[in-house]
Protein backbone atom coordinates (compact mmCIF):
# COMPACT_ATOMS: atom_id res chain seq x y z
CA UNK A 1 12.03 5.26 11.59
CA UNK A 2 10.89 6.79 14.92
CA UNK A 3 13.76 7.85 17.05
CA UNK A 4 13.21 5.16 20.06
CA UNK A 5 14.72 7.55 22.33
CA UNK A 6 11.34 9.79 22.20
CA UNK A 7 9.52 7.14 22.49
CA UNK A 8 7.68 4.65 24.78
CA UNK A 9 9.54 1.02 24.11
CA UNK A 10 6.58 -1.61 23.85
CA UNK A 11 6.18 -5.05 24.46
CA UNK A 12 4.60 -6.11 21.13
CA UNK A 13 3.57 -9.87 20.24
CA UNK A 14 3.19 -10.86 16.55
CA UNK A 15 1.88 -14.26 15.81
CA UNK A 16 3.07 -15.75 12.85
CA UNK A 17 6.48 -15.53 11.55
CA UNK A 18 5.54 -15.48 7.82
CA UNK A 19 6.76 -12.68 5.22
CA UNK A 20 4.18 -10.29 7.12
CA UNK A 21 5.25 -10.75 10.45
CA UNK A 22 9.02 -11.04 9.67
CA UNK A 23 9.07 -7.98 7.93
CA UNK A 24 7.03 -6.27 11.30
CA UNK A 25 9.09 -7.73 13.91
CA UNK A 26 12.22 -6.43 11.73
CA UNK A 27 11.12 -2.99 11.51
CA UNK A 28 9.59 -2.46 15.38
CA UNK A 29 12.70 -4.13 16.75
CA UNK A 30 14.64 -1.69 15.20
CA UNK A 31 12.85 0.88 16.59
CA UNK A 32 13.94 -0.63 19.79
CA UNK A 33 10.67 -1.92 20.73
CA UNK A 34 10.42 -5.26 22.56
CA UNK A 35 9.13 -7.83 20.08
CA UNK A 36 7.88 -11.85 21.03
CA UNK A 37 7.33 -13.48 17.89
CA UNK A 38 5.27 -16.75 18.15
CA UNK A 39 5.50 -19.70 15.78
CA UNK A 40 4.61 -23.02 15.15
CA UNK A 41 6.63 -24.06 12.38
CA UNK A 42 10.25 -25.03 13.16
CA UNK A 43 11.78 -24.09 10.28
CA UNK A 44 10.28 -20.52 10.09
CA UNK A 45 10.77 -20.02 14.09
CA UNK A 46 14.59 -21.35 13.40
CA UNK A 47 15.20 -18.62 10.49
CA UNK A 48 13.40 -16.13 12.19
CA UNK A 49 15.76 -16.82 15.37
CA UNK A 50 18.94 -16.16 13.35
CA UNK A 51 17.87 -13.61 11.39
CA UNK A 52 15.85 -10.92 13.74
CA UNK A 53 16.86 -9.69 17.19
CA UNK A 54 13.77 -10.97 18.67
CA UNK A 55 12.71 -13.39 21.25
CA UNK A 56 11.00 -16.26 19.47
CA UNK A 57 8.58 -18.92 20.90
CA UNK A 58 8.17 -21.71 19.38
CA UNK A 59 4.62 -22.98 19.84
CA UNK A 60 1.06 -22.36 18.57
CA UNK A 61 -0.52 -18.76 18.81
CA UNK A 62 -4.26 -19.80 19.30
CA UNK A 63 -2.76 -21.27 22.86
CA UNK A 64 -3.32 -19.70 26.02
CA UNK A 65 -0.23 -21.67 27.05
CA UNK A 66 2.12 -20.82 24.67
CA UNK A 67 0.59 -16.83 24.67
CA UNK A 68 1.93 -16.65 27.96
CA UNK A 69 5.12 -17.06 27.20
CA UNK A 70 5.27 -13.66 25.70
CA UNK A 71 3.48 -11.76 28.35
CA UNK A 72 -0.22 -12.81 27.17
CA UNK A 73 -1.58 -12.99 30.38
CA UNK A 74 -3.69 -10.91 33.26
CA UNK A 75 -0.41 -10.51 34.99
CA UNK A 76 1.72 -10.15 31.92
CA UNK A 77 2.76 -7.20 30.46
CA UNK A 78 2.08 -7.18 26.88
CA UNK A 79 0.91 -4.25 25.17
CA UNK A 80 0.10 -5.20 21.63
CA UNK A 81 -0.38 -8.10 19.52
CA UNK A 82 -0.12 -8.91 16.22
CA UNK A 83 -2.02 -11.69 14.65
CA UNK A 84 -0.90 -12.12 11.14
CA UNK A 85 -0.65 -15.96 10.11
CA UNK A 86 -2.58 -17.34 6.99
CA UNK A 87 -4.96 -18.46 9.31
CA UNK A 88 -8.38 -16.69 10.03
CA UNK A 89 -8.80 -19.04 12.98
CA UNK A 90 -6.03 -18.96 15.01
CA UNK A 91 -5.42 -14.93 14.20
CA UNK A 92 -8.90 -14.32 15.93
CA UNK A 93 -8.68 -16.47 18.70
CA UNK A 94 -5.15 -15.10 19.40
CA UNK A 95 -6.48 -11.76 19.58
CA UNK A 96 -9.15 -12.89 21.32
CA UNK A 97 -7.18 -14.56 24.07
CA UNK A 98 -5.30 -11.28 24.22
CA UNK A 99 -8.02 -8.86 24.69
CA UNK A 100 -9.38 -11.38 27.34
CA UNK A 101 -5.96 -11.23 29.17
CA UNK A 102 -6.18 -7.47 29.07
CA UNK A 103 -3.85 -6.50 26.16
CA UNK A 104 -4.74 -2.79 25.37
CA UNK A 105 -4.26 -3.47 21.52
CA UNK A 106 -5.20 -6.26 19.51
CA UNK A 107 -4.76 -6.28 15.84
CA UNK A 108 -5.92 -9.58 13.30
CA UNK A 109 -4.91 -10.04 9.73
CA UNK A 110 -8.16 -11.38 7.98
CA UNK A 111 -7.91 -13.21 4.31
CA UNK A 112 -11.62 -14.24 4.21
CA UNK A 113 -13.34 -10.89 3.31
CA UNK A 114 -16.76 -11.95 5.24
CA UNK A 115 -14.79 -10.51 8.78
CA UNK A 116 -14.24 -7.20 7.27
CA UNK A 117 -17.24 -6.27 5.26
CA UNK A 118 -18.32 -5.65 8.96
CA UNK A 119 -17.24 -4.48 12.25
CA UNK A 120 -19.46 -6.70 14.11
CA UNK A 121 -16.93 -10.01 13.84
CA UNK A 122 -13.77 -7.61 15.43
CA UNK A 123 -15.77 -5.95 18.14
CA UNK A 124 -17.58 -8.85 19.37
CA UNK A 125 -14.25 -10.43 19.70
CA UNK A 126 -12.86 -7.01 21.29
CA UNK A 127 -10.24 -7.02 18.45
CA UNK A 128 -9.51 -3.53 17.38
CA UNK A 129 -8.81 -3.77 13.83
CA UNK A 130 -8.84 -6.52 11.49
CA UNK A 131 -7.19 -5.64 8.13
CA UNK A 132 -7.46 -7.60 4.67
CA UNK A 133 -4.82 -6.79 2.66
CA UNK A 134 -6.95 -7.69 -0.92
CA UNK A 135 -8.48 -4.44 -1.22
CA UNK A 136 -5.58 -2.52 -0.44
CA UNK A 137 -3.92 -4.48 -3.30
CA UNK A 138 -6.88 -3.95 -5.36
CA UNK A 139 -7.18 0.13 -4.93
CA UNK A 140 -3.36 0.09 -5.88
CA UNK A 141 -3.94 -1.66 -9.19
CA UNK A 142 -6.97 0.23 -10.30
CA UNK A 143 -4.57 3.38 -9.66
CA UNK A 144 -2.02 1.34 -11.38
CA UNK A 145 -4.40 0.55 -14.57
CA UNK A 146 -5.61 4.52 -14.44
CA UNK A 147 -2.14 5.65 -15.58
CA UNK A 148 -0.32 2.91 -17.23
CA UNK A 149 3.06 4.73 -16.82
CA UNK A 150 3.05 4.30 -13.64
CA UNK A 151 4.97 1.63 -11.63
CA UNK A 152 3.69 2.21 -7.77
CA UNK A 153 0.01 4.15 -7.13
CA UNK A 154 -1.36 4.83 -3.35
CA UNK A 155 -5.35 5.70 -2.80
CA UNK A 156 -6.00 8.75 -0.73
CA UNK A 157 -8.59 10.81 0.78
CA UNK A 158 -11.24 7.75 0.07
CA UNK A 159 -9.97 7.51 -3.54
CA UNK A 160 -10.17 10.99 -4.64
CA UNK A 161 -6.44 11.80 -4.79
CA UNK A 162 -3.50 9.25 -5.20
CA UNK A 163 -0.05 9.37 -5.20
CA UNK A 164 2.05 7.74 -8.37
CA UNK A 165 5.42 6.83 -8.82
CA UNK A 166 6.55 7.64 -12.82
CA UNK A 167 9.85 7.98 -14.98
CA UNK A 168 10.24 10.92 -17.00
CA UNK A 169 10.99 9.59 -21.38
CA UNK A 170 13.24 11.17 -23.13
CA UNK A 171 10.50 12.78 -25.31
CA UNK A 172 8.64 14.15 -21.81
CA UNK A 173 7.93 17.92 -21.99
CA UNK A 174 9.02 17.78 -18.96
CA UNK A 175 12.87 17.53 -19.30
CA UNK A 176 14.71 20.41 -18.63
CA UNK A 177 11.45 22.18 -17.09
CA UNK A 178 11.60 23.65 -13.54
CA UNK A 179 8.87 22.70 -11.03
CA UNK A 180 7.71 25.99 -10.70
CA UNK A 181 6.93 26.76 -14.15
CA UNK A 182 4.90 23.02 -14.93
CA UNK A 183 1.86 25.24 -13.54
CA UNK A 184 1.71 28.43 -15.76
CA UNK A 185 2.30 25.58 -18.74
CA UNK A 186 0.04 22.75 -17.60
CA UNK A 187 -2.99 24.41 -15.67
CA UNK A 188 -4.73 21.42 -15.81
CA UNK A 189 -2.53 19.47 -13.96
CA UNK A 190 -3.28 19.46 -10.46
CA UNK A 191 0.05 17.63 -8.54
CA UNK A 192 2.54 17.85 -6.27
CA UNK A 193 5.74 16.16 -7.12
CA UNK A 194 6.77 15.65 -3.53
CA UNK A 195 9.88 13.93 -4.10
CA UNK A 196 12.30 13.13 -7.34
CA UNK A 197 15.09 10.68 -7.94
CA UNK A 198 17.56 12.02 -10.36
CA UNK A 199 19.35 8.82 -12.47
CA UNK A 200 22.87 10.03 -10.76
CA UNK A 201 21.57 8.77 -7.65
CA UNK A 202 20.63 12.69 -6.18
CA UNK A 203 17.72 12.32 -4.80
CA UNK A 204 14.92 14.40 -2.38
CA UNK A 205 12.08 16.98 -1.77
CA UNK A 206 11.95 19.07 -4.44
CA UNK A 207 11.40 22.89 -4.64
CA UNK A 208 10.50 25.40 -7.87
CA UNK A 209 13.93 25.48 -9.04
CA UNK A 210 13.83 21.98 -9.14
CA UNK A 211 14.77 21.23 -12.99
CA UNK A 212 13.50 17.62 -14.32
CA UNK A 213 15.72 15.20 -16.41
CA UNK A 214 14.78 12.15 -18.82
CA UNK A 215 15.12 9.54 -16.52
CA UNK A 216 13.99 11.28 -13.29
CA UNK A 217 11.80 8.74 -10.72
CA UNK A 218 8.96 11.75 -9.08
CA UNK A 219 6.50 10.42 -6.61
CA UNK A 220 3.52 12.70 -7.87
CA UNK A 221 0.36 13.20 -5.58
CA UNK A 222 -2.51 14.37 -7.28
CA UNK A 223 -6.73 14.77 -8.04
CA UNK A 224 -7.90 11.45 -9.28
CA UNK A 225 -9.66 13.23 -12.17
CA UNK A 226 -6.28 14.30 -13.54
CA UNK A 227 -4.55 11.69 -13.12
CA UNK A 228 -5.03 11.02 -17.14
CA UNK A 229 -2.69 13.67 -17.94
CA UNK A 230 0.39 12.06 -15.56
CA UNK A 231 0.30 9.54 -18.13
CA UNK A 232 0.56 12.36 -21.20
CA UNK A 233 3.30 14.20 -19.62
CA UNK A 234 5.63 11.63 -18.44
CA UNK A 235 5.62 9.26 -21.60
CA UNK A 236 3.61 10.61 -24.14
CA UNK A 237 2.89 8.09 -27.30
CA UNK A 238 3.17 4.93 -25.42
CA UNK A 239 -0.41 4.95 -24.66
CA UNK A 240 -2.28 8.14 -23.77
CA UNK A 241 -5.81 6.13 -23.44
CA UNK A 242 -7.98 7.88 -20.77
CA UNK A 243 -9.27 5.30 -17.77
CA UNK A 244 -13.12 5.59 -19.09
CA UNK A 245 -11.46 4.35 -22.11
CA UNK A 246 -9.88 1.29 -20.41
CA UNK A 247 -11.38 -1.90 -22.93
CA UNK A 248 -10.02 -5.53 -21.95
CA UNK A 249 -8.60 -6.39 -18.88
CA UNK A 250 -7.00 -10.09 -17.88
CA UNK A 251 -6.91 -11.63 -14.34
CA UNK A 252 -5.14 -14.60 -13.48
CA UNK A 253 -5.79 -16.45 -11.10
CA UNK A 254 -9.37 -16.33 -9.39
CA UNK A 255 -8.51 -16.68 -5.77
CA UNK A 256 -9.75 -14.32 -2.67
CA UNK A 257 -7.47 -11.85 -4.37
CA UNK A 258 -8.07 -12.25 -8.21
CA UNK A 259 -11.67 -11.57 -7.13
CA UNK A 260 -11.07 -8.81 -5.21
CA UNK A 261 -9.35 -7.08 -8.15
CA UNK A 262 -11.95 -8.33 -10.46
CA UNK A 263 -14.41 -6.68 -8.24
CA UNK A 264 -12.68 -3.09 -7.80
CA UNK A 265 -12.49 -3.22 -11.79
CA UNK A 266 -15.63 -3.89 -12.59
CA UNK A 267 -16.47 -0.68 -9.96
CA UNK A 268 -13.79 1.55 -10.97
CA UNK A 269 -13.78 0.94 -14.98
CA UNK A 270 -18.13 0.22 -15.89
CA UNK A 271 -17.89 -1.67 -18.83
CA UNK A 272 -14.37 -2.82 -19.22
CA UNK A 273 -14.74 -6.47 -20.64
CA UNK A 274 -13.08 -8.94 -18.44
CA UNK A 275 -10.63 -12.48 -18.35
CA UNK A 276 -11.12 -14.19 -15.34
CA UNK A 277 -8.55 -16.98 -15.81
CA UNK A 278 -8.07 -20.10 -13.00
CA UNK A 279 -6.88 -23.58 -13.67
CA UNK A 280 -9.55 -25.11 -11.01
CA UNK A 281 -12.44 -26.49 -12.85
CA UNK A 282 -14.44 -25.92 -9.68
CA UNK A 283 -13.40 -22.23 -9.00
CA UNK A 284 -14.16 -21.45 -12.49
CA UNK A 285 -18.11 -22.86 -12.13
CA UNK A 286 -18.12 -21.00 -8.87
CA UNK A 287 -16.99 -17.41 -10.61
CA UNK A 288 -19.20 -18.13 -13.11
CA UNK A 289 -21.83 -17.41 -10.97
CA UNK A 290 -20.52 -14.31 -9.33
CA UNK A 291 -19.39 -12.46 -12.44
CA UNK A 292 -21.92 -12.95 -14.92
CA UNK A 293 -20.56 -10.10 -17.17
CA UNK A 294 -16.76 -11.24 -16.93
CA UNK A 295 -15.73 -14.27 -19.25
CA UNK A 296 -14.34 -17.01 -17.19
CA UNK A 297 -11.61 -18.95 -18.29
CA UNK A 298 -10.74 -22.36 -17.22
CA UNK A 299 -7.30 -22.52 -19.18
CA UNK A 300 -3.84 -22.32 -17.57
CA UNK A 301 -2.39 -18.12 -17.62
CA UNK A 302 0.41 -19.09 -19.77
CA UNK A 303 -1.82 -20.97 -22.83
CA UNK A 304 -0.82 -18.45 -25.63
CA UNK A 305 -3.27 -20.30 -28.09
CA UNK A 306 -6.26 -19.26 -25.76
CA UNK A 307 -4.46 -15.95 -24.52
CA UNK A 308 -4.40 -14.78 -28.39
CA UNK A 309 -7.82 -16.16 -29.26
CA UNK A 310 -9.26 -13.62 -26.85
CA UNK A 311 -7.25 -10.83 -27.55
CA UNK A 312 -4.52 -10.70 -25.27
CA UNK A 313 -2.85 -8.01 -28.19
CA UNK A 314 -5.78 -5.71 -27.40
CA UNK A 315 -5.70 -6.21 -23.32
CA UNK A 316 -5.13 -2.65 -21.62
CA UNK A 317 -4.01 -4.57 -18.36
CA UNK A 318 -2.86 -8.37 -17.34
CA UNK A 319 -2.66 -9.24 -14.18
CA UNK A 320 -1.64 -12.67 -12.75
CA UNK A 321 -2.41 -13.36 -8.74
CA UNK A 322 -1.51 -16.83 -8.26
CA UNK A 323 -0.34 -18.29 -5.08
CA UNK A 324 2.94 -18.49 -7.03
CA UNK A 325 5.34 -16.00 -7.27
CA UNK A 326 7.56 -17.25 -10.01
CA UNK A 327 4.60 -17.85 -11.73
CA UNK A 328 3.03 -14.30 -11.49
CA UNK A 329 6.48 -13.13 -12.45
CA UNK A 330 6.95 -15.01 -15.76
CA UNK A 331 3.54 -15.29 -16.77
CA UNK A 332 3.39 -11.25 -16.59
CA UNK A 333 6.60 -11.17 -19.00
CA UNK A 334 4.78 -13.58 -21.54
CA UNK A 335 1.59 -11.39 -21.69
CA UNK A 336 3.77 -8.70 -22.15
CA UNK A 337 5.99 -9.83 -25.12
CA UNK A 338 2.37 -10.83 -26.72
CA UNK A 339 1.35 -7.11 -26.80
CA UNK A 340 -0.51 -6.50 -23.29
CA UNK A 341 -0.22 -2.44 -22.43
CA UNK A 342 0.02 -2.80 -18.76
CA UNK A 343 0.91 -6.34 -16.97
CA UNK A 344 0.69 -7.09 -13.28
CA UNK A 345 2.67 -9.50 -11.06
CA UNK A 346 1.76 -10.10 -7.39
CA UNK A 347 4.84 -10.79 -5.72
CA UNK A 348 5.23 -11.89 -1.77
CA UNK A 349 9.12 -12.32 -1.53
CA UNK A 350 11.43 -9.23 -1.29
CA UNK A 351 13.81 -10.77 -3.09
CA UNK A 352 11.49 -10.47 -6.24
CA UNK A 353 10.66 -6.70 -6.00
CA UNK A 354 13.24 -5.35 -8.55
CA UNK A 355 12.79 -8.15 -11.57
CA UNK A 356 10.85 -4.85 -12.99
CA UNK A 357 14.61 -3.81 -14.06
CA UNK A 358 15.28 -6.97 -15.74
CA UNK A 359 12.20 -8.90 -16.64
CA UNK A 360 9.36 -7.28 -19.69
CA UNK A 361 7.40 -6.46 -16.40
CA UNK A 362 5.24 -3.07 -15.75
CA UNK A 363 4.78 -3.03 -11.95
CA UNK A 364 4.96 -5.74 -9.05
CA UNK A 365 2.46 -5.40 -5.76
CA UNK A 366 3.27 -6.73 -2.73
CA UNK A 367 0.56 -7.98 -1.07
CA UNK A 368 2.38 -8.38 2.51
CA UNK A 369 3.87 -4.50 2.51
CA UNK A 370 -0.11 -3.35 2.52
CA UNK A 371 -0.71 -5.27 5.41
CA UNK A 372 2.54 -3.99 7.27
CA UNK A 373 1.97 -0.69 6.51
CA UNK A 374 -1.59 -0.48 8.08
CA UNK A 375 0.32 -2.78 11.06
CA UNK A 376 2.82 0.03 11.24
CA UNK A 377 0.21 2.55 11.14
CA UNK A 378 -1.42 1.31 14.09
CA UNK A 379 1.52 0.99 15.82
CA UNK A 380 3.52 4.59 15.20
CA UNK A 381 0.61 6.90 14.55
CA UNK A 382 -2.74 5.85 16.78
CA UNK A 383 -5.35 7.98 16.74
CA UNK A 384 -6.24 10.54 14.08
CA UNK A 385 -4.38 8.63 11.18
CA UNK A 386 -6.45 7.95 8.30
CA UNK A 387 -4.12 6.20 5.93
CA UNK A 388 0.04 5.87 5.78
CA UNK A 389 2.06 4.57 3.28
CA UNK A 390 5.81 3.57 3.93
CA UNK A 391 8.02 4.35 0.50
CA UNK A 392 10.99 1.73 1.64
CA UNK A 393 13.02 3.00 -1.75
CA UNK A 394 13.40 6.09 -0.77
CA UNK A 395 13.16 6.08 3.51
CA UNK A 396 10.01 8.18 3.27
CA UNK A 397 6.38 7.91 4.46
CA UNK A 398 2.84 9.73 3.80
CA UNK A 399 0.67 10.31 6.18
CA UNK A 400 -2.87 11.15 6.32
CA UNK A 401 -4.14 13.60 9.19
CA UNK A 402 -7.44 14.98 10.39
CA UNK A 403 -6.63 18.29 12.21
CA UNK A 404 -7.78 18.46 15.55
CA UNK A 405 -9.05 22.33 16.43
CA UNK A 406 -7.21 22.64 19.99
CA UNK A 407 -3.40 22.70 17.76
CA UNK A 408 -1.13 25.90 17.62
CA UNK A 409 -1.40 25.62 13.91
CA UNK A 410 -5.08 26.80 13.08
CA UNK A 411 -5.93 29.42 11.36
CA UNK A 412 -1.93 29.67 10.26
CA UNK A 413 -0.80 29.61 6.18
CA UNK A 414 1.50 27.30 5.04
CA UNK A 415 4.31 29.91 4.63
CA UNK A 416 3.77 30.60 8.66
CA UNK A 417 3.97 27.30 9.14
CA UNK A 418 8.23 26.21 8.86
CA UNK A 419 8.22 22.88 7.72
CA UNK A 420 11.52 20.78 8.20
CA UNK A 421 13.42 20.51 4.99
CA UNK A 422 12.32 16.80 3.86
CA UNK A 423 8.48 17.44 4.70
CA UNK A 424 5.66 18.73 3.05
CA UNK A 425 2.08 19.45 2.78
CA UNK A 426 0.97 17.11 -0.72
CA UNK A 427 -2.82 17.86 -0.18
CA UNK A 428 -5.68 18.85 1.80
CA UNK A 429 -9.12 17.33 2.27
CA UNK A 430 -11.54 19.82 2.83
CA UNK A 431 -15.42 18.50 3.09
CA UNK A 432 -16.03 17.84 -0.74
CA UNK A 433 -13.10 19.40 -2.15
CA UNK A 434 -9.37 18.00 -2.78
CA UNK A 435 -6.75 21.57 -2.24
CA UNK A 436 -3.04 21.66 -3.78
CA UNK A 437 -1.73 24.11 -0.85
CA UNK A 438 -0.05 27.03 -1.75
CA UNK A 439 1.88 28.78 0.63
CA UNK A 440 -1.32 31.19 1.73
CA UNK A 441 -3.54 28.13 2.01
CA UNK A 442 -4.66 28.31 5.79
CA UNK A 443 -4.79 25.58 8.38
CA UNK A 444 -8.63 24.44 9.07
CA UNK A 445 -9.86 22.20 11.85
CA UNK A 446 -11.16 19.10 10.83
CA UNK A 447 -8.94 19.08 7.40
CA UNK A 448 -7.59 16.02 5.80
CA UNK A 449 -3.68 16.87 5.49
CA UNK A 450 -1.73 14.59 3.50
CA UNK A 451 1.69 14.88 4.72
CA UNK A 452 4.87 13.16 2.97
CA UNK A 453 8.34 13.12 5.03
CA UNK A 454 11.51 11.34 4.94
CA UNK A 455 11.16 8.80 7.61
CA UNK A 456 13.06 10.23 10.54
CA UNK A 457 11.25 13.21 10.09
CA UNK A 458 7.34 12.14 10.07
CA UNK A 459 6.96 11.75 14.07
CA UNK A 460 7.93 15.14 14.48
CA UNK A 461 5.76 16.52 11.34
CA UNK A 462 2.89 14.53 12.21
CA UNK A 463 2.89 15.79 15.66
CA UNK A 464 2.97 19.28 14.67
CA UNK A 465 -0.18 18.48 12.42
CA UNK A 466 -1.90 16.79 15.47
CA UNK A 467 -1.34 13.23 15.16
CA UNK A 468 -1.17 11.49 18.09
CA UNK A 469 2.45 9.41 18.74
CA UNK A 470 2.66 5.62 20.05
CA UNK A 471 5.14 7.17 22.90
CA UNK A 472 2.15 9.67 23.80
CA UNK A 473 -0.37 8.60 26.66
């Protein structure tokens, strides 16, 4: 995290202390900032109270009132807030009782998709950014569906490069192959393998001497177009079929977010047959109508009569988005054991995140870290930022830059450039084209740099790159 002592402490209000706004107030308060967290509930105020070193107030967020409490006032000294309950509501009138108090920043979580399809709703209400988490989750699993080895995918540069997370089989020809010669023997492949996770526990930014082992976690960024061969490399035989290729694909669950993914699907993946599957008899009639080419299904997820009369054996990915994480969880492991390639689980509570190492479970997406991470985004890197990721397994970030032409570091080559040991330059965005930088690749104004650091290092590596720092006027 940012060292606090280079930066300017904050007086940041969050409204809501729900997953998303726990997890916020955890991280900024260990950053030192000053954090108010406003809540309603009495339970959730009460755990949030003995859990965080916050000041919690206990109260409504949509209430001039109780806003005041934590600085939300002409005369108050608040300089952010946070609206991130499950409520469209009171997260937009909290922000806008903010902005009318004078807050500087105003932020608003938004689950109905209507507020962000356009920026007329935020700016009328002088709210900054409103952020729906859906089609962050939705990018992921598209990513996640494009290489089914994969257990973690990130968009970048508006979709045209991603970064995956993969485990090197035991019948990889990668084991025992250096970094530097996966090149000469792979030309195709267009990646950086910007960090890897040995099995002993060793674990870092790689270099060419780098030598890869069966079992080896990499975080691989690299060209959406190649992204096909990640799969062939890292576990070839379990299912080398190529996204265009991508046949039968099951949803459960046909929520705000179930439609979402159905959505990015049908636009990533053309004529991919679809399961829309909801237990509402109503929501069914009403999907119906919006996805004319997908089948919906008004069965219950876990109906292995109907799952196998459509073909579950044949389904290239499952994915179950029900308000229920237990649910999403077992459901997933079912479809699995009855032959599904890829499944899916949408899972809220950390607690959950690692049942990939002991349930028949591909992948699990948090819906709540893609909100905190744009949140965080805001909050550490203003300003030039395009796009940030936060990699909590392994204390590291990326971060995507747009180089400003007044910085000491145009016109310079990568090699001129010395890099802390824990940073690197993954890609650049340059007008059309998508460059893997090699150590002569120069420094352009107006590039898209995606940069991935170990987390005390970013502020100081984005800085160098131009990005402008929450402690910076």
């Amino acid at each position: 995290m940012p060292d606090i002592t280079e930066q300017k402490k904050q007086n940041i209000v969050i409204v809501g202390a729900g997953e998303v706004g726990r997890s916020v107030a955890r991280r900024l308060s260990g950053e030192g900032h000053n954090i108010y967290l406003v809540e309603k509930d009495e339970e959730k105020a009460k755990s949030a109270d003995e859990e965080l070193d916050v000041e919690v107030i206990r109260g409504n967020g949509a209430r001039p009132q109780v806003l005041a409490q934590a600085g939300v006032s002409p005369s108050g000294d608040a300089d952010m807030l946070i609206a991130c309950t499950n409520r469209d509501e009171v997260n937009m009138l909290s922000c806008w009782i903010a902005h009318s108090a004078g807050v500087p920043n105003v932020i608003s979580r938004a689950r109905n998709l209507e507020f962000t399809d356009s920026p007329d709703w935020g700016e009328k209400l002088g709210i900054n950014l409103m952020i729906s988490p859906e089609r962050s989750i939705a990018r992921e699993i598209s990513g996640l569906l494009e290489v089914k080895a994969a257990t973690h995918a990130a968009e970048l540069l508006k979709g045209k490069a991603a970064l995956y997370t993969l485990k090197i089989a035991e019948n990889s020809p990668l084991v025992n192959m250096a970094l530097k010669d996966i090149r000469p023997k792979f030309p195709d492949l267009m990646a950086v393998f910007v960090h890897v996770e040995h099995e002993d526990g060793v674990s870092g930014v790689p270099n060419g001497f780098t030598v890869l082992k069966a079992g080896d976690v990499c975080y691989v960024v690299t060209y959406k177009q190649s992204a096909w061969l990640l799969q062939k490399l890292f576990q070839p035989g379990k299912d080398e079929t190529f996204t265009k290729n991508l046949r039968k694909i099951f949803i459960v669950g046909g929520g705000k977010l179930g439609s979402q993914i159905a959505l990015m699907i049908k636009r990533d993946f053309g004529n991919v047959s679809l399961r829309l599957i909801d237990k509402d008899k109503d929501r069914c009639e009403r999907l119906s109508e919006e996805f004319g080419e997908a089948l919906v299904l008004n069965i219950d997820g876990a109906d292995k009569k109907a799952l196998t009369e459509e073909g579950i054996e044949e389904a290239d990915g499952y994915i179950c988005a029900t308000d229920s994480d237990e649910l999403n969880l077992i459901y997933s492991a079912m479809a699995k054991r009855m032959g599904a390639k890829k499944t899916i689980a949408i899972v809220k509570r950390k607690d959950y995140q690692e049942m990939t190492e002991c349930m028949p479970v591909d992948a699990i997406v948090d819906p709540n870290e893609a909100l905190a991470n744009v949140i965080l985004r805001v909050v550490h890197y203003p300003g030039h930022t395009l796009a940030f990721s936060m990699i909590e397994r392994i204390n590291a970030e990326m971060l995507e830059v747009v180089l400003p032409g007044d910085i000491s570091l145009i016109g310079k080559t990568l090699a001129q450039i010395k890099l802390q040991k824990g940073a690197v330059v993954a890609l650049i965005g340059r007008g059309d084209k998508v460059l893997v930088p090699t150590g002569a690749t120069q420094m352009l104004a107006g590039d898209h740099v995606i940069l991935f650091a170990l987390t005390e290092m970013m502020p100081e590596t984005a800085k160098l790159f131009g990005a402008k720092l929450s402690h910076e006027d």
